[in-house]
C-alpha atoms as a PDB file:
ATOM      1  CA  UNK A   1     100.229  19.205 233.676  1.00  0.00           C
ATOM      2  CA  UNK A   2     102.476  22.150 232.578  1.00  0.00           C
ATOM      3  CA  UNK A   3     102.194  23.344 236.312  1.00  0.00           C
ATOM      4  CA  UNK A   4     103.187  20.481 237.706  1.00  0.00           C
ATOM      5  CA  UNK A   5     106.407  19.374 235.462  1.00  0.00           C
ATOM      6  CA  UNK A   6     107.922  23.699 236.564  1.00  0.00           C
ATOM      7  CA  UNK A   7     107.458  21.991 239.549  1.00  0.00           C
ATOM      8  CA  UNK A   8     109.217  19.430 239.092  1.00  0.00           C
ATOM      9  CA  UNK A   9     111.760  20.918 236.999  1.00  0.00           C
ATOM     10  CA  UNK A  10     112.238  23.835 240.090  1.00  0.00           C
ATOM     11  CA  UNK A  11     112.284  21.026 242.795  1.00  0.00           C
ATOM     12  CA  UNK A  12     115.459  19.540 240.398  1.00  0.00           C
ATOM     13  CA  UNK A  13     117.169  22.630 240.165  1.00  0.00           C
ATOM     14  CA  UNK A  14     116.551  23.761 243.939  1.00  0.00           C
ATOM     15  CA  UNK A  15     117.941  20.539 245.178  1.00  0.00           C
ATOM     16  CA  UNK A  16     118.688  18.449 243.055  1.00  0.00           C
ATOM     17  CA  UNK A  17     122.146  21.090 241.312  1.00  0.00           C
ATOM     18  CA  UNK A  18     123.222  21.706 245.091  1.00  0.00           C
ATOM     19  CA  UNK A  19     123.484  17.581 245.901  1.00  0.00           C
ATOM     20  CA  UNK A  20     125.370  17.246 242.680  1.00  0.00           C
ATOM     21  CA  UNK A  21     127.341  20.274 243.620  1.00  0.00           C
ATOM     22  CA  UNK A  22     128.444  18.884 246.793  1.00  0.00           C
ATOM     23  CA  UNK A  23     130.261  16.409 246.117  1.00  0.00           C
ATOM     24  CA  UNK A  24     133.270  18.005 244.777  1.00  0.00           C
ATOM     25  CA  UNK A  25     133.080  19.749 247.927  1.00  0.00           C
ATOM     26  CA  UNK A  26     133.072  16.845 250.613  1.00  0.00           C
ATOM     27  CA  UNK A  27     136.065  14.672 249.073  1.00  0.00           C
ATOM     28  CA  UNK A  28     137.703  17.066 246.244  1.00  0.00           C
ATOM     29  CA  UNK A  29     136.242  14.939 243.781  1.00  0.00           C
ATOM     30  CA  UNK A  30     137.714  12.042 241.226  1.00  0.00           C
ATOM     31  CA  UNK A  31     140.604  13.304 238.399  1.00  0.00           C
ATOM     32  CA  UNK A  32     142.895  15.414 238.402  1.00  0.00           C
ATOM     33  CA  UNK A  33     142.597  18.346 240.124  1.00  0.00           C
ATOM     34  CA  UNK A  34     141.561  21.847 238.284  1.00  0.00           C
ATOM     35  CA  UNK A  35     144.362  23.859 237.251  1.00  0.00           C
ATOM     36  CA  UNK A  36     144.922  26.020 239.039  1.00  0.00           C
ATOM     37  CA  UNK A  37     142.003  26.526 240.703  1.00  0.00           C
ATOM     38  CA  UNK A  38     142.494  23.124 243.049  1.00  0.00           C
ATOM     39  CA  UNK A  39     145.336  24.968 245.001  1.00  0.00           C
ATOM     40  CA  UNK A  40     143.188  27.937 246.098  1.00  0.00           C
ATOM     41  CA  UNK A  41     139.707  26.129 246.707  1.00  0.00           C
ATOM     42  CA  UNK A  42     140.585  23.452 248.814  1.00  0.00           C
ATOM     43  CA  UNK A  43     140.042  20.885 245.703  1.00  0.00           C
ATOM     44  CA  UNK A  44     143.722  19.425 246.244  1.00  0.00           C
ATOM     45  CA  UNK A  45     143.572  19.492 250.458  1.00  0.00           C
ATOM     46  CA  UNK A  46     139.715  17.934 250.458  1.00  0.00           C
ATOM     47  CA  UNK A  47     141.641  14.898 247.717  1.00  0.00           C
ATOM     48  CA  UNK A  48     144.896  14.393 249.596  1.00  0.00           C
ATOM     49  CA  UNK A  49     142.879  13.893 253.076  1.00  0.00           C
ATOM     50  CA  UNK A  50     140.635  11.676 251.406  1.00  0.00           C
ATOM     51  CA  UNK A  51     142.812   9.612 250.124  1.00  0.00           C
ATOM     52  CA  UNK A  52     145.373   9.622 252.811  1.00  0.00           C
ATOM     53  CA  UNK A  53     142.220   8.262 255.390  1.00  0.00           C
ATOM     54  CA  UNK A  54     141.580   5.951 252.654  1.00  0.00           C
ATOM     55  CA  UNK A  55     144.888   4.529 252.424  1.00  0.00           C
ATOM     56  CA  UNK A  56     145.295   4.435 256.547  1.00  0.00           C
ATOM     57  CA  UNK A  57     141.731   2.692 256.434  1.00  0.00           C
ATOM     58  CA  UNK A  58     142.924  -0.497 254.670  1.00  0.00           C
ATOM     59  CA  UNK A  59     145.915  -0.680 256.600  1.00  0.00           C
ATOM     60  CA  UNK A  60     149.176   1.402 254.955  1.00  0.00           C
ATOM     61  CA  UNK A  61     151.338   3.122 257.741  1.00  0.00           C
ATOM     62  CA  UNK A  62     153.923   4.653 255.782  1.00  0.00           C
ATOM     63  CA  UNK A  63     152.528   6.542 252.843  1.00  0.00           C
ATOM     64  CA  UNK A  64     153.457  10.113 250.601  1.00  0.00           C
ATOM     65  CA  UNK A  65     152.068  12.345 249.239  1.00  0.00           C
ATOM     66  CA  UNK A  66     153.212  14.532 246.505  1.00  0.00           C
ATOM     67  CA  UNK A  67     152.384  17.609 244.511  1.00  0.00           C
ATOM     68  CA  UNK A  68     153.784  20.944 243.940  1.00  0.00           C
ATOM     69  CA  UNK A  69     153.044  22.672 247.201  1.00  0.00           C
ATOM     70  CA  UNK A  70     152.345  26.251 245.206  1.00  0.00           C
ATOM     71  CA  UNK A  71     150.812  26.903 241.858  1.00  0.00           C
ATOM     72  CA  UNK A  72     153.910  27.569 239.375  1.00  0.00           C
ATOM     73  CA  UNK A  73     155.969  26.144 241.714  1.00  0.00           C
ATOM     74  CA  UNK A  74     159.427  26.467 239.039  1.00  0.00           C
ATOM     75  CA  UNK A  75     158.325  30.193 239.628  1.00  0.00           C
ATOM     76  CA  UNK A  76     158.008  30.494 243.406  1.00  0.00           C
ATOM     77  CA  UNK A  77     160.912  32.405 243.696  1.00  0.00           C
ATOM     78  CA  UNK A  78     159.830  35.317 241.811  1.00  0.00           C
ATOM     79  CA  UNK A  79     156.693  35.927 243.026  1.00  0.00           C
ATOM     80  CA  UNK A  80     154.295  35.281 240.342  1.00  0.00           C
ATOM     81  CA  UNK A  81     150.894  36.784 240.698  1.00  0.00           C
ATOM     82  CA  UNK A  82     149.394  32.635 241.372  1.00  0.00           C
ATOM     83  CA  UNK A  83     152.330  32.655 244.213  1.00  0.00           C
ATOM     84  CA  UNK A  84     151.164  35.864 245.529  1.00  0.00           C
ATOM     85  CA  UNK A  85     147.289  35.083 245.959  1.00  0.00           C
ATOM     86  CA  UNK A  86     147.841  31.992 247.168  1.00  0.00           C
ATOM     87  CA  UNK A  87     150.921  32.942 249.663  1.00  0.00           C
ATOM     88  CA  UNK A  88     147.892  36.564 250.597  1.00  0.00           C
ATOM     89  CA  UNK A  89     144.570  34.566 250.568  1.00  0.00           C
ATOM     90  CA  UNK A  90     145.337  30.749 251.798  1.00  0.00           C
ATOM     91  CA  UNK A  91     148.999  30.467 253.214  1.00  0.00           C
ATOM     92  CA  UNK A  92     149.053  33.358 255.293  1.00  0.00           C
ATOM     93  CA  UNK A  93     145.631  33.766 256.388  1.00  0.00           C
ATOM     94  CA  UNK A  94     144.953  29.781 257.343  1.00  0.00           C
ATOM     95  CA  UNK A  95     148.246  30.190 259.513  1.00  0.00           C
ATOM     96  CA  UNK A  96     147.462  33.310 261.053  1.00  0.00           C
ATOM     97  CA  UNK A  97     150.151  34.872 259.876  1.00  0.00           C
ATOM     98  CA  UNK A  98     150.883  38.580 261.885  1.00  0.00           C
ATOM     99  CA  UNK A  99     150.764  40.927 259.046  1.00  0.00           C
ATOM    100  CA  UNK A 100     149.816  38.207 256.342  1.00  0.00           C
ATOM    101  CA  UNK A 101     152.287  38.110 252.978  1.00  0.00           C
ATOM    102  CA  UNK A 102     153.570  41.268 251.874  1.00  0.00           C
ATOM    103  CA  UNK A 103     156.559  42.222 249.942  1.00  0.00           C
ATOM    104  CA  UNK A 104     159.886  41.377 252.576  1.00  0.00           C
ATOM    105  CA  UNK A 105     158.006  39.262 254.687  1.00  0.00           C
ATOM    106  CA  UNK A 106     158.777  35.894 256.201  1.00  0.00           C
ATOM    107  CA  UNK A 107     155.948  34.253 253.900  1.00  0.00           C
ATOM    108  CA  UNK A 108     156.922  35.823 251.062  1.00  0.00           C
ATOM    109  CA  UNK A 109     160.951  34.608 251.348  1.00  0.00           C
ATOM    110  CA  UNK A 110     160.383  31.232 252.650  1.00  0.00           C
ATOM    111  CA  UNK A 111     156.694  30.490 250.507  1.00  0.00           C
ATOM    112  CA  UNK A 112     157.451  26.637 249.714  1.00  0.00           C
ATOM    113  CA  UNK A 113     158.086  26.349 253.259  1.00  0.00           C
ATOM    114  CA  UNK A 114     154.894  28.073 254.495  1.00  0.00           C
ATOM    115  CA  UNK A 115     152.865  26.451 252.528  1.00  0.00           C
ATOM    116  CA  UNK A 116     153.900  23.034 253.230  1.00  0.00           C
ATOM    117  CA  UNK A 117     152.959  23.861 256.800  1.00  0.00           C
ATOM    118  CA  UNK A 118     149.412  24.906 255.421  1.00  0.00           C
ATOM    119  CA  UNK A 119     149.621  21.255 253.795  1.00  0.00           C
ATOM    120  CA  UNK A 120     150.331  19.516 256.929  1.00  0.00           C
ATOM    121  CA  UNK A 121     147.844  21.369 258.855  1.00  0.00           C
ATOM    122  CA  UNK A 122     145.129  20.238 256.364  1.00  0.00           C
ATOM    123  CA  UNK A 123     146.354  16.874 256.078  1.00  0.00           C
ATOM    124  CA  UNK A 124     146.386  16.503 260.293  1.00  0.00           C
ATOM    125  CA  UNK A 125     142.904  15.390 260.454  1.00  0.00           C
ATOM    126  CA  UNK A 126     143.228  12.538 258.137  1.00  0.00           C
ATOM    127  CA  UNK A 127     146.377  11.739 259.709  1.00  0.00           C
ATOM    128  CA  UNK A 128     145.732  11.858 263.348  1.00  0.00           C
ATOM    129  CA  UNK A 129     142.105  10.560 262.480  1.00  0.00           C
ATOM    130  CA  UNK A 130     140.322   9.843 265.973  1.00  0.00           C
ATOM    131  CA  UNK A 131     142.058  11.831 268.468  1.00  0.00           C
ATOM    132  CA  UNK A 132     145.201  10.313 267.580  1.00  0.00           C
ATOM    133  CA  UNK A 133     148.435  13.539 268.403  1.00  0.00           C
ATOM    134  CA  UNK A 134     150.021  14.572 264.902  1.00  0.00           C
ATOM    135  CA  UNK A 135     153.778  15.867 264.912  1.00  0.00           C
ATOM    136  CA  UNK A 136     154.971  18.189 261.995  1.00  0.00           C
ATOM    137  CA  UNK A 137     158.705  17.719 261.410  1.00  0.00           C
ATOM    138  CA  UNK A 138     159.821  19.769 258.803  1.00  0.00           C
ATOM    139  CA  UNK A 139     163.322  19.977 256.900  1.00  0.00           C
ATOM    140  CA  UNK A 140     162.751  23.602 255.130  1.00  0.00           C
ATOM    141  CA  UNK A 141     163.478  26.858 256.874  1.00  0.00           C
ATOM    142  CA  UNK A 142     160.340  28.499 258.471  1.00  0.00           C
ATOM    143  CA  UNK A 143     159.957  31.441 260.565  1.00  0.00           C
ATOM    144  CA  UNK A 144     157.901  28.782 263.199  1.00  0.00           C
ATOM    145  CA  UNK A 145     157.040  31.270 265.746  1.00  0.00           C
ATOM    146  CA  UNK A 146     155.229  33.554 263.209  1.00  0.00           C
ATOM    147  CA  UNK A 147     152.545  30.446 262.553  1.00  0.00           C
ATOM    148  CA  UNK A 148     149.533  31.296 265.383  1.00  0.00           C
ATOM    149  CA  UNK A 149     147.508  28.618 263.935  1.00  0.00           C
ATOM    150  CA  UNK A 150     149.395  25.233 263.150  1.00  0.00           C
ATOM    151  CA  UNK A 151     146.301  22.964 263.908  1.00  0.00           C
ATOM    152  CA  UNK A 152     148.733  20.444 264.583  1.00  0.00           C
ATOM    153  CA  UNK A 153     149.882  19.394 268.771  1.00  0.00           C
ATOM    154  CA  UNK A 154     154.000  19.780 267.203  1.00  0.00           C
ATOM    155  CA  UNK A 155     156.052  21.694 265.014  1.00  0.00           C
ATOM    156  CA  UNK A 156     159.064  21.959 264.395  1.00  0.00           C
ATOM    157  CA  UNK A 157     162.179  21.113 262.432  1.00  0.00           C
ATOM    158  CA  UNK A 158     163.976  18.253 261.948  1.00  0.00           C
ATOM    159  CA  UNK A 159     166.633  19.281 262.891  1.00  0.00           C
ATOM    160  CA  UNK A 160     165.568  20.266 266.539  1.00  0.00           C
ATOM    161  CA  UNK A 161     165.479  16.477 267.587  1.00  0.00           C
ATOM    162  CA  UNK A 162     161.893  16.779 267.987  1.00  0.00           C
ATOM    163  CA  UNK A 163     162.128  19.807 270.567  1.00  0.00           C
ATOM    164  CA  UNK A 164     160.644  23.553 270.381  1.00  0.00           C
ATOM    165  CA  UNK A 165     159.331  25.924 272.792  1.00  0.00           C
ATOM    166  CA  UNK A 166     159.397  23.016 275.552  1.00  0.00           C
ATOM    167  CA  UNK A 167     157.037  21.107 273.422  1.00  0.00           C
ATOM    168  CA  UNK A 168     158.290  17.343 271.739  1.00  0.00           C
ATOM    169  CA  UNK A 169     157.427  14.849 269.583  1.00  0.00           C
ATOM    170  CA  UNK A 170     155.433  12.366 271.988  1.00  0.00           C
ATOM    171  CA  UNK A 171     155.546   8.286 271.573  1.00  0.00           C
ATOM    172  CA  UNK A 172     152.717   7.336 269.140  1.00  0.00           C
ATOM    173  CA  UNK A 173     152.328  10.757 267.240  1.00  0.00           C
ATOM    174  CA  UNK A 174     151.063  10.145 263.903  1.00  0.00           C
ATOM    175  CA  UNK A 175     154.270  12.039 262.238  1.00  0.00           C
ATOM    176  CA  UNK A 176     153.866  14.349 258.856  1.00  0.00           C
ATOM    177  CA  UNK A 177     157.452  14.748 257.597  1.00  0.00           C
ATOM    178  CA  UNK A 178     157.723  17.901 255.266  1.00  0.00           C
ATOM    179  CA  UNK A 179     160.313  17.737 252.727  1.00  0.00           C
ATOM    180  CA  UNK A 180     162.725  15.313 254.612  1.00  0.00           C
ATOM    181  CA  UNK A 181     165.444  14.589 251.653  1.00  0.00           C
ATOM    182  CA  UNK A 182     166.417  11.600 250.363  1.00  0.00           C
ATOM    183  CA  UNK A 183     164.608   8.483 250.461  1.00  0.00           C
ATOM    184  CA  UNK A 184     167.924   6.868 252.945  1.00  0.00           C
ATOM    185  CA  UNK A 185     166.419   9.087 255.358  1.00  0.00           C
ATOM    186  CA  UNK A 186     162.662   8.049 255.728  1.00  0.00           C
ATOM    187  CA  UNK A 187     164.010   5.283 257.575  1.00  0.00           C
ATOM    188  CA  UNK A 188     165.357   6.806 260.141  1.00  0.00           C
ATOM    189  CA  UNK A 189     163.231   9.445 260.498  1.00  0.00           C
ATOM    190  CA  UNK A 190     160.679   6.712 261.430  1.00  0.00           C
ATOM    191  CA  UNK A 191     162.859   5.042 263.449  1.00  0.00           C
ATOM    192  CA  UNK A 192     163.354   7.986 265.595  1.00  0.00           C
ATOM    193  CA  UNK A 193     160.108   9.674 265.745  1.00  0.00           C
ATOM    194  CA  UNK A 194     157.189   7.128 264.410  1.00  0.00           C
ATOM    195  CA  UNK A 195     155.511   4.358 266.050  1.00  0.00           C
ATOM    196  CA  UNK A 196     154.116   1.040 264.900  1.00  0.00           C
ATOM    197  CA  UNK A 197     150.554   2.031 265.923  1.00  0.00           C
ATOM    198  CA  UNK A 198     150.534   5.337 264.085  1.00  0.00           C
ATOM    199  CA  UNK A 199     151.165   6.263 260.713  1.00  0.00           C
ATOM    200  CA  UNK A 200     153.933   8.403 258.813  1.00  0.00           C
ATOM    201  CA  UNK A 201     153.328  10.526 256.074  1.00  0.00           C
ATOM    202  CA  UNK A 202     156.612  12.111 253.863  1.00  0.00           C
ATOM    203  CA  UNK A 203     154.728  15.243 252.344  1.00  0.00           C
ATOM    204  CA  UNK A 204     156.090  17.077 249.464  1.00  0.00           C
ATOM    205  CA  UNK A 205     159.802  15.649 249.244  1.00  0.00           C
ATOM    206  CA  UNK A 206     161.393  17.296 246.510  1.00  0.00           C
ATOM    207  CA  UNK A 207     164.356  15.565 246.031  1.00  0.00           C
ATOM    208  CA  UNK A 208     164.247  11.912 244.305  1.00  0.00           C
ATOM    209  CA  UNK A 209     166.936   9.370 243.983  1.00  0.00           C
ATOM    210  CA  UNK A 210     165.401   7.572 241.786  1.00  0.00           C
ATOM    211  CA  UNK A 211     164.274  10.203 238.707  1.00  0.00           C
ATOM    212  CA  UNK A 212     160.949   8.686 238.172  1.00  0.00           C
ATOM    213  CA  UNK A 213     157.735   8.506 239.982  1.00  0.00           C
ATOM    214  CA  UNK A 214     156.800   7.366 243.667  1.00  0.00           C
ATOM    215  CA  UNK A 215     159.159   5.873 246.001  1.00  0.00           C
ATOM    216  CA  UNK A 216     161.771   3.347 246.321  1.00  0.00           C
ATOM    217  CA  UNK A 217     161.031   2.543 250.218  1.00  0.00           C
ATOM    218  CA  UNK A 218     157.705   0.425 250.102  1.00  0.00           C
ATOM    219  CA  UNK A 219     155.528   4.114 250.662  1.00  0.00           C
ATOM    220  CA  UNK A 220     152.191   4.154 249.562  1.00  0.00           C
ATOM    221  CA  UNK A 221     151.895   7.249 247.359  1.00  0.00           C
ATOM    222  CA  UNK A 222     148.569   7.739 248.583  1.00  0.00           C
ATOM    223  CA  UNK A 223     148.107  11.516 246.307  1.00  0.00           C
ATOM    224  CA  UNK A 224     150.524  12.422 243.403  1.00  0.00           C
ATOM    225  CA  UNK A 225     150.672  15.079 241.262  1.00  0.00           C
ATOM    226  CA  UNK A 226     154.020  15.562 239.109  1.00  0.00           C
ATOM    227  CA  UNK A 227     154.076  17.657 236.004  1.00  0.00           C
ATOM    228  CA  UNK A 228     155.904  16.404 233.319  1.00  0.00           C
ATOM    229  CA  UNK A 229     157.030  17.213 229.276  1.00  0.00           C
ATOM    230  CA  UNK A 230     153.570  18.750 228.760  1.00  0.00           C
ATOM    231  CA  UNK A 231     151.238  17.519 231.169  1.00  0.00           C
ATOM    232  CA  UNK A 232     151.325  15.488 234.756  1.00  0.00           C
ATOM    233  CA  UNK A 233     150.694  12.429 236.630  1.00  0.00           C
ATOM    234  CA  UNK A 234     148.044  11.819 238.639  1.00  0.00           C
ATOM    235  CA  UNK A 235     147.274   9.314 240.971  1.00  0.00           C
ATOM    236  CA  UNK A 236     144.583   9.210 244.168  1.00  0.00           C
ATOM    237  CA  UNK A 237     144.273   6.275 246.555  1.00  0.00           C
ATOM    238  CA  UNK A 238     142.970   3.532 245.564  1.00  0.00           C
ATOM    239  CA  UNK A 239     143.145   4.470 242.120  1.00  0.00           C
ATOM    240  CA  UNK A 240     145.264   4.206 238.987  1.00  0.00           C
ATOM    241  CA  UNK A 241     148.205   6.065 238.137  1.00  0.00           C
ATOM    242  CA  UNK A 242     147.118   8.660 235.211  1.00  0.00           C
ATOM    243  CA  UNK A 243     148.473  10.205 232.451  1.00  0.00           C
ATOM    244  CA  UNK A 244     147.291  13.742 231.199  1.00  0.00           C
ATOM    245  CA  UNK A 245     147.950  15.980 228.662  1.00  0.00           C
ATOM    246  CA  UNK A 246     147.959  19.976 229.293  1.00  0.00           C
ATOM    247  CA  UNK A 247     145.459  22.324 226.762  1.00  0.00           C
ATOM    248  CA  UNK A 248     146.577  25.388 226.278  1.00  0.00           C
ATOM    249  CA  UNK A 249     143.186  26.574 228.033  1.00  0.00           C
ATOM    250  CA  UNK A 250     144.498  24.364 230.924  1.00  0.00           C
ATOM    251  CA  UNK A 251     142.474  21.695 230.542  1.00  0.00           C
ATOM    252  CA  UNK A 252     143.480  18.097 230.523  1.00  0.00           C
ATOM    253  CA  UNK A 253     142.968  15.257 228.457  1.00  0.00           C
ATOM    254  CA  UNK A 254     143.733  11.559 229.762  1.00  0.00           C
ATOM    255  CA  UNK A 255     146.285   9.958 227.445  1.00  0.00           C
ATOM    256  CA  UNK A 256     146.405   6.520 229.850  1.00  0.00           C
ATOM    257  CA  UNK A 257     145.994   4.615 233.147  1.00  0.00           C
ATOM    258  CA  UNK A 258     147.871   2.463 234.905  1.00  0.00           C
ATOM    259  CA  UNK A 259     147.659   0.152 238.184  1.00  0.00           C
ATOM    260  CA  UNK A 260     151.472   0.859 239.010  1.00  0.00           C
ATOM    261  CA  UNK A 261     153.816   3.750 238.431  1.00  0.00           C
ATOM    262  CA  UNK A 262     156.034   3.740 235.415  1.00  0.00           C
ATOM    263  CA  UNK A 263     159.319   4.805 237.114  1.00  0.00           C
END
């Protein structure tokens, strides 16, 4: 009998702690994401695709998603040691970056804007979903001809009227708009560039008309992740919006949940 429950208890912890395991791993997992661990092991990019597929699944066209796009992002402009391994071991590296980030470099003075291109290119597949085009338009200044490895079939700014290197923005991309300004402009933006059969996602806008939380402009805020006075909003499509506060060890407590924002 003792033989056969080691067994047992070996058969469990064989496969039974590598299932379990997983499924952080396939969809990023419910919650909040782990501080700040979810920017460097795909936790945050496996959650925003899921719930961006999710949210273009049951229908929603014109959604945004929202988080800082580098760990101590209030930072980014010194160069904090967070900035620095994620700019060296994700940014640079998943973009195929000549030379990677290094002190002077193109990565290193224009991070926020790297890295939102690392966003897009991980949120493309959710985006384009079955061999649908995606289009990256962003507002920020990046060194585009540095990036080997968008993943994406167009980048480029927004101010290029859709245009680089001979390539364009084709009828019926699915469009990711990086950091496009103020909500007036999603309109027009998707006017110009989306299509009725394909969706539109505003990534990682930083600037807000409205001071509070999500959008004024009918977008789904399909992932959201805002810090706030000691702690930070959460919400993942289809969920609830959440409320947590920040431990000193960096872990989080929920304080509430709510169907709708509380702009």
């Amino acid at each position: 009998m003792a033989t056969m429950i080691l067994k047992v208890l070996l058969f469990c912890c064989f496969w039974g702690a590598p299932t379990l395991a997983l499924v952080p791993f396939i969809d990023g997992g419910k919650g909040i994401p782990k501080l700040y661990d979810g920017w460097m092991n795909g936790q945050i990019a496996k959650q925003a695709r899921t719930a961006v597929s999710k949210a273009i699944a049951s229908g929603k066209t014109k959604i945004e998603v929202n988080f800082p796009p580098v760990p101590n992002v209030e930072e980014a402009r010194f160069g904090t040691p967070l900035n620095q391994q994620f700019g060296t071991s994700v940014v640079a590296r998943q973009l195929g970056v000549p030379g990677g980030y290094r002190p002077g470099s193109s990565v290193s003075r224009q991070l926020i804007g790297f890295s939102n291109v690392y966003w897009a290119k991980e949120l493309a597949p959710s985006v384009g979903g079955m061999g649908k085009r995606v289009s990256v338009l962003s507002a920020e200044q990046v060194a585009y001809k540095e990036i080997k490895n968008t993943g994406v079939d167009f980048l480029g700014g927004l101010g290029s009227g859709g245009q680089r290197d001979g390539a364009s923005v084709q009828d019926g991309d699915a469009i990711i708009a990086v950091n496009p300004g103020g909500e007036e402009t999603w309109d027009r933006i998707y006017s110009t560039y989306g299509s009725p059969s394909a969706p539109m996602v505003v990534l990682n806008n930083a600037y807000s008309t409205t001071y509070g939380l999500g959008n004024k402009r009918g977008y789904e805020e399909a992932y959201f992740l805002k810090r706030i006075s000691k702690g930070w909003i959460f919400r993942q499509y289809p969920g609830n919006w959440e409320a947590y506060l920040e431990k000193p060890d960096f872990g989080m407590e929920l304080m509430a949940s709510y169907k709708k924002s509380r702009n």
